[in-house]
PDB file of N, CA and C in Angstrom:
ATOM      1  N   UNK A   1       0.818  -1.183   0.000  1.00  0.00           N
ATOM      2  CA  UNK A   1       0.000   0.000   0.000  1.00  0.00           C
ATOM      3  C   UNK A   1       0.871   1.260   0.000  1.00  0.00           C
ATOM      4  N   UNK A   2       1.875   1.105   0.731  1.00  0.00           N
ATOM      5  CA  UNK A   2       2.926   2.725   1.082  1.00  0.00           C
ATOM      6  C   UNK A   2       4.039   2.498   0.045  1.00  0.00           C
ATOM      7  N   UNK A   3       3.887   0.995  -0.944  1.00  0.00           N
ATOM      8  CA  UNK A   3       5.065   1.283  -1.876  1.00  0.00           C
ATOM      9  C   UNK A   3       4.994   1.917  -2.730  1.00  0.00           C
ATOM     10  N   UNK A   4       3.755   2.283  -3.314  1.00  0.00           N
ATOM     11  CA  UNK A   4       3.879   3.640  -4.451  1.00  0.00           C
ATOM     12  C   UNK A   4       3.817   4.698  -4.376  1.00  0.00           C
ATOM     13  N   UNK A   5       2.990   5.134  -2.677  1.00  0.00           N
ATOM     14  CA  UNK A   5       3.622   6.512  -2.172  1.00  0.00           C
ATOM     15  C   UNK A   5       5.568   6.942  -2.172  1.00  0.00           C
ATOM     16  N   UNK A   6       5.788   5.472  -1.386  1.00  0.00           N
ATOM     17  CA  UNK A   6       7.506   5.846  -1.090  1.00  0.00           C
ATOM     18  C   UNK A   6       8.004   5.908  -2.740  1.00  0.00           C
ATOM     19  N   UNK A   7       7.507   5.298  -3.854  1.00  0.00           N
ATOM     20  CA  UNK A   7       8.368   4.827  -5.432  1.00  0.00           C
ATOM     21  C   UNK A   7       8.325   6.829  -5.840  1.00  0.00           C
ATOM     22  N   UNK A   8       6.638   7.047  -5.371  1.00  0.00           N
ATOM     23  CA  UNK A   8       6.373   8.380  -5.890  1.00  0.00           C
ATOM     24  C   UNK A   8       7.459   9.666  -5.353  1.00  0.00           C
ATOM     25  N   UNK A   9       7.513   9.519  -3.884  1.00  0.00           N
ATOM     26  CA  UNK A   9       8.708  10.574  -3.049  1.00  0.00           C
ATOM     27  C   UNK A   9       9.627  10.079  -3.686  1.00  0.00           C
ATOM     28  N   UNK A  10      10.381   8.781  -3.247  1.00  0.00           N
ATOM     29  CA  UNK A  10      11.671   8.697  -4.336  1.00  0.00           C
ATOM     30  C   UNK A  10      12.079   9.343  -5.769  1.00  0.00           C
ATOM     31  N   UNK A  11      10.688   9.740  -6.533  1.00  0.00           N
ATOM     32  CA  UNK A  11      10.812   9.854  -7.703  1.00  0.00           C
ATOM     33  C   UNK A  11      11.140  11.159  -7.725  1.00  0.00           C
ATOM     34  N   UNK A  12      10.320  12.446  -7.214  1.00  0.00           N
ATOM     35  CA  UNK A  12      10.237  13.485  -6.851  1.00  0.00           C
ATOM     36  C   UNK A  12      10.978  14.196  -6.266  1.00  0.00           C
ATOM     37  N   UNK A  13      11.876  13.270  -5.010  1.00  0.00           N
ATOM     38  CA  UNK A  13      12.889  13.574  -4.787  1.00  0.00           C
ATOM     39  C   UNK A  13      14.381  13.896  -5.435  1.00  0.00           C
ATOM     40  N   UNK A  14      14.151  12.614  -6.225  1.00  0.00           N
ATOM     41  CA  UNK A  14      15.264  12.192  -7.429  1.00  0.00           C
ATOM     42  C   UNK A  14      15.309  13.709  -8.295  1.00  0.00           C
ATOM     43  N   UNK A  15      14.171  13.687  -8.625  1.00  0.00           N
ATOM     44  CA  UNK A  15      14.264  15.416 -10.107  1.00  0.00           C
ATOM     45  C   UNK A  15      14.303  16.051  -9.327  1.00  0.00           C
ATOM     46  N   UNK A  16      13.940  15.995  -8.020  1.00  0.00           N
ATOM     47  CA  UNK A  16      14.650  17.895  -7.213  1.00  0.00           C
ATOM     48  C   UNK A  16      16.207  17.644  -7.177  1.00  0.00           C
ATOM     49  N   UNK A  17      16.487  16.420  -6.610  1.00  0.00           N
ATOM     50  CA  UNK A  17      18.091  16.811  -6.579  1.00  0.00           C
ATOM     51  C   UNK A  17      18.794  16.597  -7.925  1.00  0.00           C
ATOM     52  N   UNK A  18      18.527  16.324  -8.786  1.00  0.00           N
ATOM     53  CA  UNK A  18      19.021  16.310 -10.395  1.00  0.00           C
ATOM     54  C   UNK A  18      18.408  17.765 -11.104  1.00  0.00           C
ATOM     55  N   UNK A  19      17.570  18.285 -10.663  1.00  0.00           N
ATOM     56  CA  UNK A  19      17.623  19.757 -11.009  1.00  0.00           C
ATOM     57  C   UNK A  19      17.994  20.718 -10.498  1.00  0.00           C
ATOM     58  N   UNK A  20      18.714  20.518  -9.353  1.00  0.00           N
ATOM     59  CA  UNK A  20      19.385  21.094  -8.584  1.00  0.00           C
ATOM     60  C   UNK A  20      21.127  21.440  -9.022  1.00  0.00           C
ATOM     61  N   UNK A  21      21.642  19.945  -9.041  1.00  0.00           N
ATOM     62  CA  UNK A  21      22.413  19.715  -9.482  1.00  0.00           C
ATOM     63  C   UNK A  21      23.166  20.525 -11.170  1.00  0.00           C
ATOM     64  N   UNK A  22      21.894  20.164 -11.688  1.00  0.00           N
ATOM     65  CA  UNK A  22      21.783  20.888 -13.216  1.00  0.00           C
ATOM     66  C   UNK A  22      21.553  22.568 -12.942  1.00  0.00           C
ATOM     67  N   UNK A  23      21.283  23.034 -12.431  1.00  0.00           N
ATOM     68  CA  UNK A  23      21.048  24.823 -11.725  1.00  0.00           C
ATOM     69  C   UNK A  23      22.585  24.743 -11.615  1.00  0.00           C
ATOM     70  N   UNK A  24      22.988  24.094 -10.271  1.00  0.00           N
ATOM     71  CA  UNK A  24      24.053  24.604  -9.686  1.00  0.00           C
ATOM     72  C   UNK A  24      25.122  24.930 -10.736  1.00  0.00           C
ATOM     73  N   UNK A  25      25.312  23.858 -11.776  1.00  0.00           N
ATOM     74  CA  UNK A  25      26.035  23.795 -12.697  1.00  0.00           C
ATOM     75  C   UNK A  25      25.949  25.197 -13.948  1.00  0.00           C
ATOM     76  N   UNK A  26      24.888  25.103 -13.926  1.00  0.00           N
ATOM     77  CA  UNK A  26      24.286  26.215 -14.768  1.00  0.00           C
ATOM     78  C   UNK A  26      24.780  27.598 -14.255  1.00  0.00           C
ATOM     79  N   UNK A  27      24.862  27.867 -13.068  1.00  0.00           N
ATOM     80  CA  UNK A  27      24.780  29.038 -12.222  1.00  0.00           C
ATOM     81  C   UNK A  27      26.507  29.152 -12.267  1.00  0.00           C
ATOM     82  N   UNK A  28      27.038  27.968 -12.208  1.00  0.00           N
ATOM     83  CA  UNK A  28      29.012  27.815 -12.001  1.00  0.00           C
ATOM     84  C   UNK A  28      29.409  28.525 -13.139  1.00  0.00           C
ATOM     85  N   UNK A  29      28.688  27.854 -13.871  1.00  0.00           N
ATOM     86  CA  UNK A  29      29.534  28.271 -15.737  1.00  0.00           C
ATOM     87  C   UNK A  29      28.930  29.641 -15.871  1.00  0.00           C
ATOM     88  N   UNK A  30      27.875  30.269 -15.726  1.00  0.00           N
ATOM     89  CA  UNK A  30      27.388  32.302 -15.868  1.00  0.00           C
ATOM     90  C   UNK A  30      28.482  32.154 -15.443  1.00  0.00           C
ATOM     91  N   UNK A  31      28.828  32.212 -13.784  1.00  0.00           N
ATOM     92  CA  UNK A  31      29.953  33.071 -13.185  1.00  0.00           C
ATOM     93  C   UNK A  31      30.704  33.150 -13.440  1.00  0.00           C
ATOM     94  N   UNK A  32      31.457  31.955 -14.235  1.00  0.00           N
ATOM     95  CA  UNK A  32      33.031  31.972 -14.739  1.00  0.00           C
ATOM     96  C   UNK A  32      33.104  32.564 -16.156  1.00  0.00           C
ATOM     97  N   UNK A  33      31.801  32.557 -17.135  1.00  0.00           N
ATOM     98  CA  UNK A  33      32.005  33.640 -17.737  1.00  0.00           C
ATOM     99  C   UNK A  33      31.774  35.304 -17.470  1.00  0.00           C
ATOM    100  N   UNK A  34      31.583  34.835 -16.483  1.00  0.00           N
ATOM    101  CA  UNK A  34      31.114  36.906 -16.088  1.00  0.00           C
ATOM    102  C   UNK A  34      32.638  36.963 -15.906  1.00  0.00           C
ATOM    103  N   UNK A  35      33.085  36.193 -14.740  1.00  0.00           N
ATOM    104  CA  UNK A  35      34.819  36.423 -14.246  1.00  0.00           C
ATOM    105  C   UNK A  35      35.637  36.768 -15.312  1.00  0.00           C
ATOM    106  N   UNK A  36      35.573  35.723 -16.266  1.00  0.00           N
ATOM    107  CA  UNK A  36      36.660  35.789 -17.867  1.00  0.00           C
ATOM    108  C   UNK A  36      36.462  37.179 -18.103  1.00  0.00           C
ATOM    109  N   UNK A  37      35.046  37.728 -18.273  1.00  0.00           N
ATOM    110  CA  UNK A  37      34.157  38.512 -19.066  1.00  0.00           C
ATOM    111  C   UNK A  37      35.076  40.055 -18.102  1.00  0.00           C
ATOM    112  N   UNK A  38      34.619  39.946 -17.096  1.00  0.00           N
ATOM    113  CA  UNK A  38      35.374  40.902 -16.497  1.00  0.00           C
ATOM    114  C   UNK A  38      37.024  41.389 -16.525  1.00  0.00           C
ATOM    115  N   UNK A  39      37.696  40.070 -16.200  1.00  0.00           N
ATOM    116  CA  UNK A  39      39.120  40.438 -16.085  1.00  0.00           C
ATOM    117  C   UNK A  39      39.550  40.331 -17.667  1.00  0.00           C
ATOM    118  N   UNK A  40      39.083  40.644 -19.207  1.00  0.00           N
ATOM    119  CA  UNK A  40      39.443  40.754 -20.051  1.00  0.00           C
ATOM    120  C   UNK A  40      39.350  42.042 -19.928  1.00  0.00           C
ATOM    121  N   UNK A  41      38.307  42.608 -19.670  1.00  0.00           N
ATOM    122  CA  UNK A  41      37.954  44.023 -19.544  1.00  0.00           C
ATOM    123  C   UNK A  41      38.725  45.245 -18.472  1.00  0.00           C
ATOM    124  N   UNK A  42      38.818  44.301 -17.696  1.00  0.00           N
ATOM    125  CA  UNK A  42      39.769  45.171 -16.551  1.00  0.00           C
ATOM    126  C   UNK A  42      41.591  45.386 -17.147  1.00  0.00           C
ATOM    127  N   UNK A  43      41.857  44.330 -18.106  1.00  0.00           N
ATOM    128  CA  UNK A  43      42.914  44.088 -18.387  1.00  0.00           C
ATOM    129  C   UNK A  43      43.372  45.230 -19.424  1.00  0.00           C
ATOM    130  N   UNK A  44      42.125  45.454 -20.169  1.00  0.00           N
ATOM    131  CA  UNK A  44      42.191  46.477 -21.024  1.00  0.00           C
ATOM    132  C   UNK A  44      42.130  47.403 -21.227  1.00  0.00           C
ATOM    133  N   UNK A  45      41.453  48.087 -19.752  1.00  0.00           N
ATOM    134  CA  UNK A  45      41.466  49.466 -19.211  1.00  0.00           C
ATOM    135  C   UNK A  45      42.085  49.569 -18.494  1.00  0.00           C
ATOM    136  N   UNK A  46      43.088  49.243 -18.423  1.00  0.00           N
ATOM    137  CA  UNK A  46      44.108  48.941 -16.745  1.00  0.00           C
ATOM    138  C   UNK A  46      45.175  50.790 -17.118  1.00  0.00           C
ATOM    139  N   UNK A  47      45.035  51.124 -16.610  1.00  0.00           N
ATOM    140  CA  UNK A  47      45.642  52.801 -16.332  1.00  0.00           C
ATOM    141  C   UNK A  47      46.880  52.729 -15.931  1.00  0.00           C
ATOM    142  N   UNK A  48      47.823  53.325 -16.516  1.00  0.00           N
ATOM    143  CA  UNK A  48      49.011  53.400 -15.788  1.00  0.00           C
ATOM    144  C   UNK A  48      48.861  54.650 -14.417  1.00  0.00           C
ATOM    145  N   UNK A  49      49.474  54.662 -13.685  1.00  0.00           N
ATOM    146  CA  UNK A  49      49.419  55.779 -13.098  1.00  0.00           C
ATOM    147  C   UNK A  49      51.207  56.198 -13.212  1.00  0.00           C
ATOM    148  N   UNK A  50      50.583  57.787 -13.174  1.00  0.00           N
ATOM    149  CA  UNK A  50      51.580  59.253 -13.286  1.00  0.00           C
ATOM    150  C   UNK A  50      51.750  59.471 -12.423  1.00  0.00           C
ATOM    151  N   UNK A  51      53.745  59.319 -12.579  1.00  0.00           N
ATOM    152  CA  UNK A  51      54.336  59.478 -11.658  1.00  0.00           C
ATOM    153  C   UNK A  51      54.048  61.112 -10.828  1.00  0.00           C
ATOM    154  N   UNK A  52      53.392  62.230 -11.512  1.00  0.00           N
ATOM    155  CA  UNK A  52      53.308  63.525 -10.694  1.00  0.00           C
ATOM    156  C   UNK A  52      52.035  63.146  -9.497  1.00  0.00           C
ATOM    157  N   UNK A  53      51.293  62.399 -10.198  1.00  0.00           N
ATOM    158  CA  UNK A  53      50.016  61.791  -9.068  1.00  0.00           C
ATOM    159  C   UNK A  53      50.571  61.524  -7.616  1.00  0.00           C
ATOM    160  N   UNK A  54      51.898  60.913  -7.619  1.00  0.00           N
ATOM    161  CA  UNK A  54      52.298  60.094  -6.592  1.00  0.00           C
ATOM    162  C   UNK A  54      53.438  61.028  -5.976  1.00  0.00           C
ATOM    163  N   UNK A  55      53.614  62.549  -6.094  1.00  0.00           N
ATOM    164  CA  UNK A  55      54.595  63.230  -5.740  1.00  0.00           C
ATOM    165  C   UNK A  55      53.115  64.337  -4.605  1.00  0.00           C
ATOM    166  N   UNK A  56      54.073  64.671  -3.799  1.00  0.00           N
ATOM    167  CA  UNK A  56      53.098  65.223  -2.405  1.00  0.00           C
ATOM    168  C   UNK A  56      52.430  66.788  -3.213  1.00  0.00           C
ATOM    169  N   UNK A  57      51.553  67.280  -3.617  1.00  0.00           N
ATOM    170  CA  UNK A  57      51.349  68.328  -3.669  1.00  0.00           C
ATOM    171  C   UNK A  57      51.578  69.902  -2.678  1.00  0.00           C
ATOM    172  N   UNK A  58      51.734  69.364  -1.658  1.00  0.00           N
ATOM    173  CA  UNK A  58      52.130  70.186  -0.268  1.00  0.00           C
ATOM    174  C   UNK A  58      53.279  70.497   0.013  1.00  0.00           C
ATOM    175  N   UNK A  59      53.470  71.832   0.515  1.00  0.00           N
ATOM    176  CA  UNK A  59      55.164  71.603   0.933  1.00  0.00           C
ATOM    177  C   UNK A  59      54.853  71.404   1.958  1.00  0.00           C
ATOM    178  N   UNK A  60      56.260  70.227   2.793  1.00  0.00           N
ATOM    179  CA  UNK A  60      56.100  69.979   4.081  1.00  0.00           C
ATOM    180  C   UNK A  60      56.518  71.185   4.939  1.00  0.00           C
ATOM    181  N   UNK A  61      56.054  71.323   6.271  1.00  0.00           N
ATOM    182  CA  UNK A  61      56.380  72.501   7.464  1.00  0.00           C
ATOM    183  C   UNK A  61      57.525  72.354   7.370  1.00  0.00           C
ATOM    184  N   UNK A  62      57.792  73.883   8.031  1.00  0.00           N
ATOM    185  CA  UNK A  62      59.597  74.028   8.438  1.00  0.00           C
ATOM    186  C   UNK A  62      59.190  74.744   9.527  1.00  0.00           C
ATOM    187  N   UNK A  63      60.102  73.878  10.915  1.00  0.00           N
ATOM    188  CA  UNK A  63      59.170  74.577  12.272  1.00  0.00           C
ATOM    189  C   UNK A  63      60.622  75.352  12.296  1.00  0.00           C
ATOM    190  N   UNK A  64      60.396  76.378  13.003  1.00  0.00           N
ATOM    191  CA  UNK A  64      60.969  77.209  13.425  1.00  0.00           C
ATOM    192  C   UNK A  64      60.866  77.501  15.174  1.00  0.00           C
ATOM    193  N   UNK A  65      62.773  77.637  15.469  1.00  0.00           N
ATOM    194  CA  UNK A  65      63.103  77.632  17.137  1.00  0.00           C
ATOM    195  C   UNK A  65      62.800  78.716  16.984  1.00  0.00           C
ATOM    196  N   UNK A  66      61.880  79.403  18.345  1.00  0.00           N
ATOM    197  CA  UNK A  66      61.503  80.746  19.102  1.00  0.00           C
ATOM    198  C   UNK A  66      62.843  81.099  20.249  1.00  0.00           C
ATOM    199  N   UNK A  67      63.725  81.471  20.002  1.00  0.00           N
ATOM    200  CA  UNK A  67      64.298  81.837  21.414  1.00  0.00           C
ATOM    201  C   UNK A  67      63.570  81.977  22.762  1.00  0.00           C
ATOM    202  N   UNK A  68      64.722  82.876  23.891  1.00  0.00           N
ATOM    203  CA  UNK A  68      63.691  82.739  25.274  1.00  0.00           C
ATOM    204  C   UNK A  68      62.962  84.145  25.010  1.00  0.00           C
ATOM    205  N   UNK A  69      61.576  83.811  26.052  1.00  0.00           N
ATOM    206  CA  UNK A  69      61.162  85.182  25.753  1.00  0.00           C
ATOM    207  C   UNK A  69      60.748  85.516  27.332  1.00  0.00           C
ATOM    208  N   UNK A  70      60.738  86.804  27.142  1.00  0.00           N
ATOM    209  CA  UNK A  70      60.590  87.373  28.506  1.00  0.00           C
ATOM    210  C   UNK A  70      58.903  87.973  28.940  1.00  0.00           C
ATOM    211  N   UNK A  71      58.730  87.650  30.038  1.00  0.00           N
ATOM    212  CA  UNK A  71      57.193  87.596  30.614  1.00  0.00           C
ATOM    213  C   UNK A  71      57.232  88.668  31.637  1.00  0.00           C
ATOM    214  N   UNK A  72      56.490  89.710  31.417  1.00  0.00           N
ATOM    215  CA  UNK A  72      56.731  90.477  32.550  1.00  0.00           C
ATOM    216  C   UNK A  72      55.752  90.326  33.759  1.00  0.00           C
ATOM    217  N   UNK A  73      55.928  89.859  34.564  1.00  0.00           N
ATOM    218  CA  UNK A  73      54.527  89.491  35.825  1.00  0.00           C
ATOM    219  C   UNK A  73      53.961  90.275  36.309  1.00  0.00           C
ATOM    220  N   UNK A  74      52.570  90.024  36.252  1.00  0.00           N
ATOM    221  CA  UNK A  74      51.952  90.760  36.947  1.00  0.00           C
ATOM    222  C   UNK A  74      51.837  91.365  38.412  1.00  0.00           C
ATOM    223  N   UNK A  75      52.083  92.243  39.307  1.00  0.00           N
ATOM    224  CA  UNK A  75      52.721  92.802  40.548  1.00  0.00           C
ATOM    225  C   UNK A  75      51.702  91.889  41.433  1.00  0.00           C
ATOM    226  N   UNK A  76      52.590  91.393  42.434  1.00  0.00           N
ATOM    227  CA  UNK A  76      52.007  90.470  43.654  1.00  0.00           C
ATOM    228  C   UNK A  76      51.884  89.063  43.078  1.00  0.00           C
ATOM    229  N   UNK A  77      52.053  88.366  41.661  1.00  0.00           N
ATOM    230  CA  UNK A  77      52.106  87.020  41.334  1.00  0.00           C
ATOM    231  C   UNK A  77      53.570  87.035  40.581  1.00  0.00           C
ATOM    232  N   UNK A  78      53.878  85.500  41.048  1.00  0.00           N
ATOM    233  CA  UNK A  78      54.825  84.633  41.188  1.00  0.00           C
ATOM    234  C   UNK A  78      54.567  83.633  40.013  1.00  0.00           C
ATOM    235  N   UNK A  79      56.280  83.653  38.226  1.00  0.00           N
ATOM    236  CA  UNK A  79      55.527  82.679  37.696  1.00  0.00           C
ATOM    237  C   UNK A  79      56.570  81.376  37.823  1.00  0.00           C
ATOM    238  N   UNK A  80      55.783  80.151  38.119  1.00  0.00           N
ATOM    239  CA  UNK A  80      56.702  78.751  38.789  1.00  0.00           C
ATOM    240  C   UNK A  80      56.964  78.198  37.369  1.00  0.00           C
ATOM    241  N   UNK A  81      58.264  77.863  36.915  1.00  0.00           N
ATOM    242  CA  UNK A  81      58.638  77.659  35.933  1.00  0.00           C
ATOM    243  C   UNK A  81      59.387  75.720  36.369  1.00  0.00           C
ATOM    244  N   UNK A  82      58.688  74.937  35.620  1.00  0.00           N
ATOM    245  CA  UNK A  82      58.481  73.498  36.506  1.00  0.00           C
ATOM    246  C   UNK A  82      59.704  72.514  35.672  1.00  0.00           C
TER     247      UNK A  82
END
């Protein structure tokens, strides 16, 4: 009585995972031509870059020493130099 239910799931089962199988495959091979598809393309627009690109536009700081300087205090404060 349950053997042609179970023959029927078996069967049903069988074409889901054989169309599955057949997708997955299907889905492998797009990608590896998108990949090809891409890195031909990247290969062919590939930019050199200029060497002025890669030089600093900025001049760097030039610090400059302040000698000592003199503070004249205000009358009745004391300044603690640490």
């Amino acid at each position: 009585m349950y053997r042609k239910q179970i023959a029927i799931s078996f069967l049903i089962f069988t074409a889901l995972c054989m169309s599955g199988f057949v997708l997955n495959n299907h889905l492998e091979m797009k990608e590896e031509n998108r990949m090809l598809i891409t890195s031909k393309s990247e290969a062919e627009n590939s930019i050199s870059i200029d060497s002025s690109l890669l030089k600093a536009s900025y001049k760097p700081r030039q610090y400059v020493k302040i000698g000592e300087m003199n503070y004249i205090a205000p009358s009745g404060k004391q300044i603690k130099n640490d």
